[in-house]
N, C-alpha and C. Protein backbone atom coordinates (compact mmCIF):
# COMPACT_ATOMS: atom_id res chain seq x y z
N UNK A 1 63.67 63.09 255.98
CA UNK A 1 62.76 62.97 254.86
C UNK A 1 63.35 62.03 253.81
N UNK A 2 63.16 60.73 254.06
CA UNK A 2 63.67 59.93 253.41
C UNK A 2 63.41 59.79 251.77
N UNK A 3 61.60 60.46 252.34
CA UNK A 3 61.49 60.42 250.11
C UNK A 3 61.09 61.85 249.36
N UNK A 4 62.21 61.97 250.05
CA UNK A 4 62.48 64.00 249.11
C UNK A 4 62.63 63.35 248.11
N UNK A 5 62.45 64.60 246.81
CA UNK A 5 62.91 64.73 245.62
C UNK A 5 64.06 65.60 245.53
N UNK A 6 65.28 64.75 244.94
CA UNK A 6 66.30 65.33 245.07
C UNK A 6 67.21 66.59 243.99
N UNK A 7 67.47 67.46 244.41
CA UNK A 7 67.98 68.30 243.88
C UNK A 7 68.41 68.20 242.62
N UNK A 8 68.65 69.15 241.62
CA UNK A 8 68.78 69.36 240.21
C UNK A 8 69.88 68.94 240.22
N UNK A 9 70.96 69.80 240.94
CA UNK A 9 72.64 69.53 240.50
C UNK A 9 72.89 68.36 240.94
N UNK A 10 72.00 67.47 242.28
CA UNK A 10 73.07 66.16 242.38
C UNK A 10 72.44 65.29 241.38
N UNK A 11 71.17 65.21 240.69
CA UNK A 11 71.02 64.61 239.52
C UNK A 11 71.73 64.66 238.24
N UNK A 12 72.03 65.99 237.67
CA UNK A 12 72.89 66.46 236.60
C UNK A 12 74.29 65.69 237.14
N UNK A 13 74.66 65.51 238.37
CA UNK A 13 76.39 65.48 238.80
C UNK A 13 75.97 63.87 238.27
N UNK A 14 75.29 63.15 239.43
CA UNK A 14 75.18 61.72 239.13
C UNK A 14 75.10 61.24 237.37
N UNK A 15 74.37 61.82 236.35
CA UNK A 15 74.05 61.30 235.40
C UNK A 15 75.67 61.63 234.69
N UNK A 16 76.15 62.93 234.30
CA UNK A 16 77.58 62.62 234.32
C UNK A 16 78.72 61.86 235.02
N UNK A 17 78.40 61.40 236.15
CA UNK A 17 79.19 60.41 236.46
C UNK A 17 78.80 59.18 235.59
N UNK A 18 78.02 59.31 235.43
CA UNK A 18 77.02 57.71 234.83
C UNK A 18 77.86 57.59 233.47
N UNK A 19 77.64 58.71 232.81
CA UNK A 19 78.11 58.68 231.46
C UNK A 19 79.62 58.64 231.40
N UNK A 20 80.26 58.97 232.28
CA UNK A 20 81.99 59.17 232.95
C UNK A 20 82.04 57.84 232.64
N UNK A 21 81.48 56.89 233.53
CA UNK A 21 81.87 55.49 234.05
C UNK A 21 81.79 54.91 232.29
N UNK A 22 80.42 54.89 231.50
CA UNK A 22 80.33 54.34 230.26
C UNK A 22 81.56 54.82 229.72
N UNK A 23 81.78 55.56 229.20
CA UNK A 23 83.13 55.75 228.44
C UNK A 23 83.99 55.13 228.95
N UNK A 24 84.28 54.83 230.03
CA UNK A 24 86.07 54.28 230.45
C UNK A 24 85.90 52.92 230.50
N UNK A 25 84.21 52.65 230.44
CA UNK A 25 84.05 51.00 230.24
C UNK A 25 84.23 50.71 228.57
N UNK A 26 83.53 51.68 228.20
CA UNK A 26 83.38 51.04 226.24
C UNK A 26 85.60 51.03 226.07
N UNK A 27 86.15 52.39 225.96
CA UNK A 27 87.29 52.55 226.01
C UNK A 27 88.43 50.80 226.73
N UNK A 28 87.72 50.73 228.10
CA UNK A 28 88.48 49.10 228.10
C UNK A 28 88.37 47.96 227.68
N UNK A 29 86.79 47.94 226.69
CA UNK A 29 86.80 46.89 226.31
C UNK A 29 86.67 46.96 224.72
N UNK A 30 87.53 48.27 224.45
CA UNK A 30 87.74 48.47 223.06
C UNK A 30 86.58 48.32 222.23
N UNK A 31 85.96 49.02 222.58
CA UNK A 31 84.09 48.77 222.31
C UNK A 31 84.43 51.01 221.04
N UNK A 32 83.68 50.71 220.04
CA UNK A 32 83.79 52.16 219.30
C UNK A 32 82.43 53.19 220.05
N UNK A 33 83.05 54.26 220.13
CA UNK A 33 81.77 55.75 220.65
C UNK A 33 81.75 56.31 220.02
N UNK A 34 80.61 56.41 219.77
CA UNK A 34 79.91 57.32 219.08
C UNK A 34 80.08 58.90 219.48
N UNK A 35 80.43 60.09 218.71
CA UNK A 35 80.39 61.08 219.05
C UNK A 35 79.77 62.19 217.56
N UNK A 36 79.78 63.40 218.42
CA UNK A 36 78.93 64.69 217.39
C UNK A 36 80.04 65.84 217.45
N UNK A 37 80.43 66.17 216.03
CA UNK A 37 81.04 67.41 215.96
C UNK A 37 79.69 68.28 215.59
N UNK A 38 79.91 69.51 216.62
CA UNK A 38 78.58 70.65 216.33
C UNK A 38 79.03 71.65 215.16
N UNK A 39 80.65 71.68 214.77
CA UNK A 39 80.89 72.71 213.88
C UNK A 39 80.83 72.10 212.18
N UNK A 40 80.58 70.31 212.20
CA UNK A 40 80.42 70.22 210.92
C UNK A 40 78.69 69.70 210.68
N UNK A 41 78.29 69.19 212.30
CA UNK A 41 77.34 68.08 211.82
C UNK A 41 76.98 66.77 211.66
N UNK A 42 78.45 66.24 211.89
CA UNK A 42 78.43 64.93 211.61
C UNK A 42 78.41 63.96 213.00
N UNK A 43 77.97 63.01 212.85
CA UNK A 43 78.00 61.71 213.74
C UNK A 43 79.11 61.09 213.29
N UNK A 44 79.64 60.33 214.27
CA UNK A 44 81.14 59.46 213.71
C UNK A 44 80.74 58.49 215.18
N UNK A 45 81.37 57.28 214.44
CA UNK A 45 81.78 56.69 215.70
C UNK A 45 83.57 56.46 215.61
N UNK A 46 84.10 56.35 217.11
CA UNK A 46 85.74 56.37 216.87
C UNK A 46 86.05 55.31 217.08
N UNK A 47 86.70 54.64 216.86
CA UNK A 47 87.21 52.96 217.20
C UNK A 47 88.32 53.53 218.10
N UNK A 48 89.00 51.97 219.21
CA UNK A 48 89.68 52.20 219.43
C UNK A 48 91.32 52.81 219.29
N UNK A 49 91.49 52.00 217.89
CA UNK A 49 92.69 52.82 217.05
C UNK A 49 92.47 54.10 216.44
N UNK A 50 92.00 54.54 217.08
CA UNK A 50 91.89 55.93 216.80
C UNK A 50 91.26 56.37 215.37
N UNK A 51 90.73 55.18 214.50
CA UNK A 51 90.03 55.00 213.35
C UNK A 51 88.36 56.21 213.88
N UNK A 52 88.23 56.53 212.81
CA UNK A 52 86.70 57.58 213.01
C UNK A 52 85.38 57.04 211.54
N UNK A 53 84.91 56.59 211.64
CA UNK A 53 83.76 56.40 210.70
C UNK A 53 82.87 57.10 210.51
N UNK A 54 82.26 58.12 209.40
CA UNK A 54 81.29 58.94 209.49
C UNK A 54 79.78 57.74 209.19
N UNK A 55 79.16 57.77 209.88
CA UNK A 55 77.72 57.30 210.28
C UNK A 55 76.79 58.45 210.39
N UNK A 56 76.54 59.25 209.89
CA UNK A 56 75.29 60.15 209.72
C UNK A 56 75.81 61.63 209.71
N UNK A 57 74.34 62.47 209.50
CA UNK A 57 74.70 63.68 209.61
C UNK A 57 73.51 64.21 210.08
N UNK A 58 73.40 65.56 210.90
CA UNK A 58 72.15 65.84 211.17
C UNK A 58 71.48 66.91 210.79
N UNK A 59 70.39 67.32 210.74
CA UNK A 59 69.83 68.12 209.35
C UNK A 59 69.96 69.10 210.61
N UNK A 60 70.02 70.64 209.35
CA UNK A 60 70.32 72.07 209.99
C UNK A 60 68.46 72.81 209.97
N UNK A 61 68.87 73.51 210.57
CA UNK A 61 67.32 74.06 210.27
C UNK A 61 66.41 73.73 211.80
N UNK A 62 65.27 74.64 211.75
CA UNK A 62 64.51 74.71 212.67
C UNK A 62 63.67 73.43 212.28
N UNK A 63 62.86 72.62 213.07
CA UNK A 63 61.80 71.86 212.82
C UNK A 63 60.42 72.43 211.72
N UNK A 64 60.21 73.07 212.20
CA UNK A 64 59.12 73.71 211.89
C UNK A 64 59.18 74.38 210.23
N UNK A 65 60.67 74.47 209.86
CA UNK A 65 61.29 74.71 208.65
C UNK A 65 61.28 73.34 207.63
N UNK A 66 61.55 72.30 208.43
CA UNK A 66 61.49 71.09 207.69
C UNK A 66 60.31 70.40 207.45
N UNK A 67 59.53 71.01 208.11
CA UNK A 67 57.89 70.12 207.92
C UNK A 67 57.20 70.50 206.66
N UNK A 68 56.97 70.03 206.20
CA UNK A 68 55.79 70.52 205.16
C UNK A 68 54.99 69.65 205.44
């Protein structure tokens, strides 16, 4: 069955590999990533020298709390 639809976990495995490979590419070409701490909130991106820049923050709260 050449055009199954393929399973949950080897999709989830593949897309983390995917994202595996991006990091060790940005990392060699000294390219900055972006990352999320969940215990403050904040967005940062990290440079390669180990430099961290805060670039955003993300609002707390349910959606449905923020709408008016």
């Amino acid at each position: 069955m050449p055009n199954s639809i393929p399973d949950d976990r080897i999709v989830v495995q593949n897309a983390r590999r995917a994202v595996a490979a991006e990091l060790r590419k940005k990392k060699i070409l000294e390219q900055p990533i972006a990352k999320y701490d969940p215990k403050t909130g904040k967005v940062f991106m990290e440079h390669s020298d180990g430099t961290k820049v805060e670039v955003g923050e993300t609002r707390r709260g349910r959606y449905s709390e923020r709408r008016k």
